[in-house]
Each structure stands twice: as structure tokens, then as C-alpha cells.
N, C-alpha and C. Protein backbone atom coordinates (compact mmCIF):
# COMPACT_ATOMS: atom_id res chain seq x y z
N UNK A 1 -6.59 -16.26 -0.18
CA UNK A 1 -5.70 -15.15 -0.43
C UNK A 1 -6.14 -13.97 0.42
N UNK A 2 -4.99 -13.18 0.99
CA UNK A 2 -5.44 -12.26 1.69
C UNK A 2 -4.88 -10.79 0.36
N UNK A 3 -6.13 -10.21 0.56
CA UNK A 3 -5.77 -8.76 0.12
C UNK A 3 -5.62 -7.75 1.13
N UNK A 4 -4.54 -7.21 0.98
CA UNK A 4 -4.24 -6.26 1.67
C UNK A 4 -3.76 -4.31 0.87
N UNK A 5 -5.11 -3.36 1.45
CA UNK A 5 -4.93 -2.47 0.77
C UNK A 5 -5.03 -1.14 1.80
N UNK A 6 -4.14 -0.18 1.33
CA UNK A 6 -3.83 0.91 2.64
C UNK A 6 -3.99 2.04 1.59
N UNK A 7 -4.30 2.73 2.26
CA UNK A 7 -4.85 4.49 1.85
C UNK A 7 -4.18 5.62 2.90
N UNK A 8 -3.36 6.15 1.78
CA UNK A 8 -2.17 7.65 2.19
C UNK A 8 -2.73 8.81 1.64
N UNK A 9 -2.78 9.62 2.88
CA UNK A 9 -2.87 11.19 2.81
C UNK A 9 -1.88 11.92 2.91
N UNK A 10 -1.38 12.86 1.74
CA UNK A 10 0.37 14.01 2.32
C UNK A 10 -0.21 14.56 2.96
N UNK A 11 0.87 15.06 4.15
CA UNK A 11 0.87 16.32 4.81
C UNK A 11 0.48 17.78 3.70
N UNK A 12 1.85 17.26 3.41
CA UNK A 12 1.84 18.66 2.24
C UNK A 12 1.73 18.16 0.73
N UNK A 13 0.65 18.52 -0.23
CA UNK A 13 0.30 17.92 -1.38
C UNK A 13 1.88 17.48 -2.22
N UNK A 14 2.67 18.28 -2.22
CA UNK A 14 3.99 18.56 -2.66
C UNK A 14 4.88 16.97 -2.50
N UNK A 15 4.36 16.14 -1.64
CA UNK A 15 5.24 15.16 -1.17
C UNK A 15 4.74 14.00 -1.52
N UNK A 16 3.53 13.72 -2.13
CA UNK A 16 2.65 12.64 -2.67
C UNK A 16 3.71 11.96 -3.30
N UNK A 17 4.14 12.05 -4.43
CA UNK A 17 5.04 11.82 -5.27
C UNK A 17 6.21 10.80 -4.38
N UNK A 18 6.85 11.96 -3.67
CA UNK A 18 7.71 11.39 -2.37
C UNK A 18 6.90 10.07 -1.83
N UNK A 19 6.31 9.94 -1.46
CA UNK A 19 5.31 9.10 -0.13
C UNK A 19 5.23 7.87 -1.14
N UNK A 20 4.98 8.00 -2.39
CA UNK A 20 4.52 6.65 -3.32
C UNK A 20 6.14 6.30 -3.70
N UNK A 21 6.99 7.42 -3.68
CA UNK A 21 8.53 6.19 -3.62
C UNK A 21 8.76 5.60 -2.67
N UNK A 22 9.26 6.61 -1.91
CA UNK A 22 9.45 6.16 -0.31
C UNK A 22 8.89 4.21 -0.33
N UNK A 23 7.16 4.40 -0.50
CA UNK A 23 6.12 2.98 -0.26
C UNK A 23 6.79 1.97 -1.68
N UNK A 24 7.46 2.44 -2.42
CA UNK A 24 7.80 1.46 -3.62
C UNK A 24 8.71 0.27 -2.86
N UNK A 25 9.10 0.79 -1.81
CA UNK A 25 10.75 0.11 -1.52
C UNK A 25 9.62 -1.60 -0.84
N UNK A 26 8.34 -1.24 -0.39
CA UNK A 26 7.87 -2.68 0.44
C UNK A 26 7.83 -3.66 -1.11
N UNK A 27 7.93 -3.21 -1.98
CA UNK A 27 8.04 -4.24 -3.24
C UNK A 27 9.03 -5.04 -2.93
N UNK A 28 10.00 -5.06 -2.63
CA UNK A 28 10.75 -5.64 -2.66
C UNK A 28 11.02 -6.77 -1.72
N UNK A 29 10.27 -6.91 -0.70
CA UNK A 29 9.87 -7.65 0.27
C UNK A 29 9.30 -8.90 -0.02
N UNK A 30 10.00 -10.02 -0.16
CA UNK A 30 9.43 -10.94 -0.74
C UNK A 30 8.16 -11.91 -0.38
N UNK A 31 7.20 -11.31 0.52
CA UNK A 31 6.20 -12.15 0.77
C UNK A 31 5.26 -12.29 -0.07
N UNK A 32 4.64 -10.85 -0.65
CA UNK A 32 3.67 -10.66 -1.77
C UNK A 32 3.69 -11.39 -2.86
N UNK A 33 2.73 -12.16 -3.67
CA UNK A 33 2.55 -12.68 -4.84
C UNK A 33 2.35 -11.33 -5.69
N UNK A 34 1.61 -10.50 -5.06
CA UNK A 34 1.28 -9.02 -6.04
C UNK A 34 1.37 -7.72 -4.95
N UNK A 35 1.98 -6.91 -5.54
CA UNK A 35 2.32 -5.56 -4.71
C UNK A 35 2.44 -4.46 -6.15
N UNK A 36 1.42 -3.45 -5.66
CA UNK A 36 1.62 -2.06 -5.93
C UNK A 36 1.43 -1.27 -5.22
N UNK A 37 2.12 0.56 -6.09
CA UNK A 37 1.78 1.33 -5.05
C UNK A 37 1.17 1.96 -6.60
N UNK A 38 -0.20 2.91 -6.10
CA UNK A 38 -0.53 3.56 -7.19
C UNK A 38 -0.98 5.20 -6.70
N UNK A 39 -0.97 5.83 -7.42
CA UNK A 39 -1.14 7.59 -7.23
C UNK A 39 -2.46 8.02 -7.72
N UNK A 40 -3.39 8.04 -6.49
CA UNK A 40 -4.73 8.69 -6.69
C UNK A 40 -5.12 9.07 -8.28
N UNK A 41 -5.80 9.03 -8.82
CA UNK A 41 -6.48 9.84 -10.30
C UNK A 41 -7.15 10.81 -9.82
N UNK A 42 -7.74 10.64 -8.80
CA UNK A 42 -9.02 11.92 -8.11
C UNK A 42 -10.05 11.85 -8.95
N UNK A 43 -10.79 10.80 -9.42
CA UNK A 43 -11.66 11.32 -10.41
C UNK A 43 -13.41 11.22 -10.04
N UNK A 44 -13.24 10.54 -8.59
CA UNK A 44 -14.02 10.53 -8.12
C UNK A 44 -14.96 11.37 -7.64
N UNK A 45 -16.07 12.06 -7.87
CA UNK A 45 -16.78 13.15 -7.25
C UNK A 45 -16.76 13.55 -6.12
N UNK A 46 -17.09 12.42 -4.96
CA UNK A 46 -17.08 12.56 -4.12
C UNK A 46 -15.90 12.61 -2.77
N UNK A 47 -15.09 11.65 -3.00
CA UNK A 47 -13.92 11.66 -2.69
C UNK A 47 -12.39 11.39 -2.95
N UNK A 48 -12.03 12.83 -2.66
CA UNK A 48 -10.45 12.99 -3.24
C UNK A 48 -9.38 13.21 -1.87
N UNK A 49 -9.55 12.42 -0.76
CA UNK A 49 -8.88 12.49 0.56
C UNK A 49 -7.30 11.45 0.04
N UNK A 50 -7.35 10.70 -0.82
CA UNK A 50 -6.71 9.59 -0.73
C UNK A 50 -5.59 9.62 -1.68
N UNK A 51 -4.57 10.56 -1.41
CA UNK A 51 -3.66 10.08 -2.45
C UNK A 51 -2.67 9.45 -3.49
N UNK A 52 -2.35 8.23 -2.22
CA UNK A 52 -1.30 7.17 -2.57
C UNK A 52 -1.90 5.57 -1.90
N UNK A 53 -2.10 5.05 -2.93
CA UNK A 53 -2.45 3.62 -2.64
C UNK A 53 -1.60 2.49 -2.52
N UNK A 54 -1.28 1.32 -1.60
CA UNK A 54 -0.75 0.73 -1.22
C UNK A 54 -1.97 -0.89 -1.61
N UNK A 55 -1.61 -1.74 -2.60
CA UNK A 55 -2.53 -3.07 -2.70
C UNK A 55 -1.35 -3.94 -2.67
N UNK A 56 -1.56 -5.03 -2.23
CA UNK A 56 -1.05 -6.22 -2.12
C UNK A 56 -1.77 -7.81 -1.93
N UNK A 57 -1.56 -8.74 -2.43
CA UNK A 57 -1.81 -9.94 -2.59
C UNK A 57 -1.23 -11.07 -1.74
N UNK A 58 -1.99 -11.80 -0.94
CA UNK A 58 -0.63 -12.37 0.34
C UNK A 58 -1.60 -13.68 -0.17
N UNK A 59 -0.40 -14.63 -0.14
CA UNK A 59 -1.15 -16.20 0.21
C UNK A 59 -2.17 -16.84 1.49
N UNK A 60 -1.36 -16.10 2.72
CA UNK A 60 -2.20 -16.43 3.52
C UNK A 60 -1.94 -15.34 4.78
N UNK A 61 -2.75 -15.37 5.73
CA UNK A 61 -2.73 -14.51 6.84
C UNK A 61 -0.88 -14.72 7.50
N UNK A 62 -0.08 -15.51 7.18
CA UNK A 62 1.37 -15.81 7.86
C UNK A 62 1.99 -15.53 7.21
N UNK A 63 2.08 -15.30 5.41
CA UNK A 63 2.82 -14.40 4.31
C UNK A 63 2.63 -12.87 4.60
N UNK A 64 1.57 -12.53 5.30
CA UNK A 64 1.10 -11.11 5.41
C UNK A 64 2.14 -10.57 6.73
N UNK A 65 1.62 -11.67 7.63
CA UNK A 65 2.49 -11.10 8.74
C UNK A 65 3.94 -11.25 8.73
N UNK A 66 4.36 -11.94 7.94
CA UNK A 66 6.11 -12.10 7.53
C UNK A 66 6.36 -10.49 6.50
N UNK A 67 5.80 -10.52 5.64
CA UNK A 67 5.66 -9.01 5.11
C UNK A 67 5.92 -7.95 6.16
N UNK A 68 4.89 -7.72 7.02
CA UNK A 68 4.90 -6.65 8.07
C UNK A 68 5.55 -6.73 9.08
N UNK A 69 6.61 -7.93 9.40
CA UNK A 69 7.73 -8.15 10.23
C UNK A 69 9.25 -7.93 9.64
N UNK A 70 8.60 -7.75 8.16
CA UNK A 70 9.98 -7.52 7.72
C UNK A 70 10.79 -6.49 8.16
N UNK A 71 11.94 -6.01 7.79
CA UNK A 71 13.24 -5.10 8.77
C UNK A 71 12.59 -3.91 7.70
N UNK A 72 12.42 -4.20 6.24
CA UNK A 72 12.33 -3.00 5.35
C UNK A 72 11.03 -1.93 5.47
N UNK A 73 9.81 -3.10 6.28
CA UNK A 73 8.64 -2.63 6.65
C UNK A 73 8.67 -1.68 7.24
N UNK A 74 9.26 -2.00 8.59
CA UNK A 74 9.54 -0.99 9.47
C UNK A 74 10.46 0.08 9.21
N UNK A 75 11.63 -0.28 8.62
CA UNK A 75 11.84 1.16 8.10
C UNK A 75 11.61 2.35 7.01
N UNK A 76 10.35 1.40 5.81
CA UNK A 76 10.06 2.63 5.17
C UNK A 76 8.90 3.04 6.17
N UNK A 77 8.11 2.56 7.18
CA UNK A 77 7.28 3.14 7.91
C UNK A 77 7.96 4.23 8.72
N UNK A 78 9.03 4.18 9.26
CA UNK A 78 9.76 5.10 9.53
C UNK A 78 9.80 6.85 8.75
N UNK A 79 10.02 6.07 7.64
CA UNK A 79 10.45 7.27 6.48
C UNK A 79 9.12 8.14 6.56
N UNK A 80 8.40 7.14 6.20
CA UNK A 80 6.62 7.56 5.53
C UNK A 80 6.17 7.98 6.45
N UNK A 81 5.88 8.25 7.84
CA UNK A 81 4.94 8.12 8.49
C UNK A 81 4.98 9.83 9.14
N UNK A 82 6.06 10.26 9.36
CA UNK A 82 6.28 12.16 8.80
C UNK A 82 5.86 13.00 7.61
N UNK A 83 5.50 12.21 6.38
CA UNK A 83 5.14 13.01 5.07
C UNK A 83 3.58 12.53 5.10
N UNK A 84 2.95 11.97 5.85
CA UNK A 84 1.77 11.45 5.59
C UNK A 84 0.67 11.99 6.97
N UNK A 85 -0.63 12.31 6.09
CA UNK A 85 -1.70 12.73 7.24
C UNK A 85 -2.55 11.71 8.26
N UNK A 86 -2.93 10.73 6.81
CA UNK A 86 -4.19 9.96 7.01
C UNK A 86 -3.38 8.70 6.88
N UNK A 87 -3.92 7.21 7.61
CA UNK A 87 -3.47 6.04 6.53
C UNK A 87 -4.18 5.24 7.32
N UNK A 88 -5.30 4.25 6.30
CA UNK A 88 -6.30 3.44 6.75
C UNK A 88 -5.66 2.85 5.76
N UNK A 89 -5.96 1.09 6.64
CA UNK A 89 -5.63 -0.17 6.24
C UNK A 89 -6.54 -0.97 6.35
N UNK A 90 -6.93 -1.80 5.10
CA UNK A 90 -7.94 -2.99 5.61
C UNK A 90 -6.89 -4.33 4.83
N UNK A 91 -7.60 -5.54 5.29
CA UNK A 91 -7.08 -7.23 5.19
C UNK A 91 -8.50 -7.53 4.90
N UNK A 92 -8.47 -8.40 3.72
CA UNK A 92 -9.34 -8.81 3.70
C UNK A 92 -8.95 -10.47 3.32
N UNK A 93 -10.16 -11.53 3.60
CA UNK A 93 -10.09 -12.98 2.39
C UNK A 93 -10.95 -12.34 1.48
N UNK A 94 -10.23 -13.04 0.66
CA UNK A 94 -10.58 -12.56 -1.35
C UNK A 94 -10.68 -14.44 -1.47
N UNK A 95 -11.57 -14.92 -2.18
CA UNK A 95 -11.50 -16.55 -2.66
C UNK A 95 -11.53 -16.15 -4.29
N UNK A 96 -11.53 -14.65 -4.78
CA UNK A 96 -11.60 -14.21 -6.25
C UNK A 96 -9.86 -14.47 -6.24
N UNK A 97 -9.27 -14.58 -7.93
CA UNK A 97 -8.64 -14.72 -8.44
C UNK A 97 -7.92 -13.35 -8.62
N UNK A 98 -6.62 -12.96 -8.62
CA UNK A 98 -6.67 -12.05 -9.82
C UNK A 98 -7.12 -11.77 -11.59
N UNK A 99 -7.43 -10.86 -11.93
CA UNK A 99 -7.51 -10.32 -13.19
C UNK A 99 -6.27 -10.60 -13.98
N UNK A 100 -6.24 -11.86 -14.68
CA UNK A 100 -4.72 -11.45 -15.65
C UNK A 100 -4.88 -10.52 -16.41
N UNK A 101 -3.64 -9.92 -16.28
CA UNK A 101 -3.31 -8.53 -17.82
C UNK A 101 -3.57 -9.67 -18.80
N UNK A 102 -4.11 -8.66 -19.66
CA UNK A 102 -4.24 -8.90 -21.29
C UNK A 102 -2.69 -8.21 -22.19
């Protein structure tokens, strides 16, 4: 399984909110087994750069890249990529499971 997780900075704090809808729409993209977008807590001491999180769950490195070829990809990157400062992406292999909800 590939995990795939990206880290968003607003321009303007005001648009966070914005930036995590805007990123809702790659849900809908059917490659992911698991996709969220989640909104910083800040509760971290040390660092609070990161306000909108992007995780996803891909079967394999060719579900990932069908994801990021999608038509919708590219155009919420479009949208997003004016309201946003920062955005680091990593891929990783995970051989861990997800956590089922309780």
C-alpha cells in the first residue's frame, strides 16, 4: 500500500477553511481505498506551519498515479494552488494495515 500524505500552508489564514474544501473535491476520485482532508489542531509546540492535511491510501504505486492523472486532480490543483503558501508531499510503502474505527 502506498500512503500518500501532503501538507498545506494559506496564504492568508482566512482561506484555510477554503483550501480544505476546495482539496475535499480529490475524494471523489476513485483511485483511493482511503482519502481525507483534515484541518490542522495546532497543538503541537513546536510546529504550527501546517494547516490543511491531505492523507490518502493507494493500492499500489499505478492507483496513485491514476489518482494524480485524474482531470479533477488537476483542476482542484488549479483552484488550490493561489490560496496556498507551502505544500510538501511525501509517498510512502506502508506493509501496516489501517486502524479500523471502533
Amino acid at each position: 500500500m502506498i500512503r500518500h500524505i501532503v501538507f498545506f500552508s494559506a496564504r492568508d489564514k482566512a482561506d484555510v477553511e477554503r483550501i480544505a474544501e476546495k482539496l475535499g473535491v480529490l475524494g471523489t476520485i476513485p483511485h483511493s481505498d482511503v482519502f481525507e482532508i483534515g484541518i490542522n489542531r495546532k497543538v503541537d509546540q513546536l510546529g504550527t506551519e501546517v494547516d490543511v492535511v491531505v492523507y490518502g491510501e493507494f493500492r499500489d504505486e499505478a492507483a496513485l498515479a491514476a489518482y494524480k492523472a485524474h482531470p479533477t486532480y488537476a483542476a482542484c490543483t488549479a483552484e488550490v494552488r493561489p490560496l496556498r503558501e507551502m505544500r510538501v508531499a511525501a509517498d510512502f510503502v506502508s506493509r501496516s494495515r489501517s486502524i479500523p474505527e471502533n
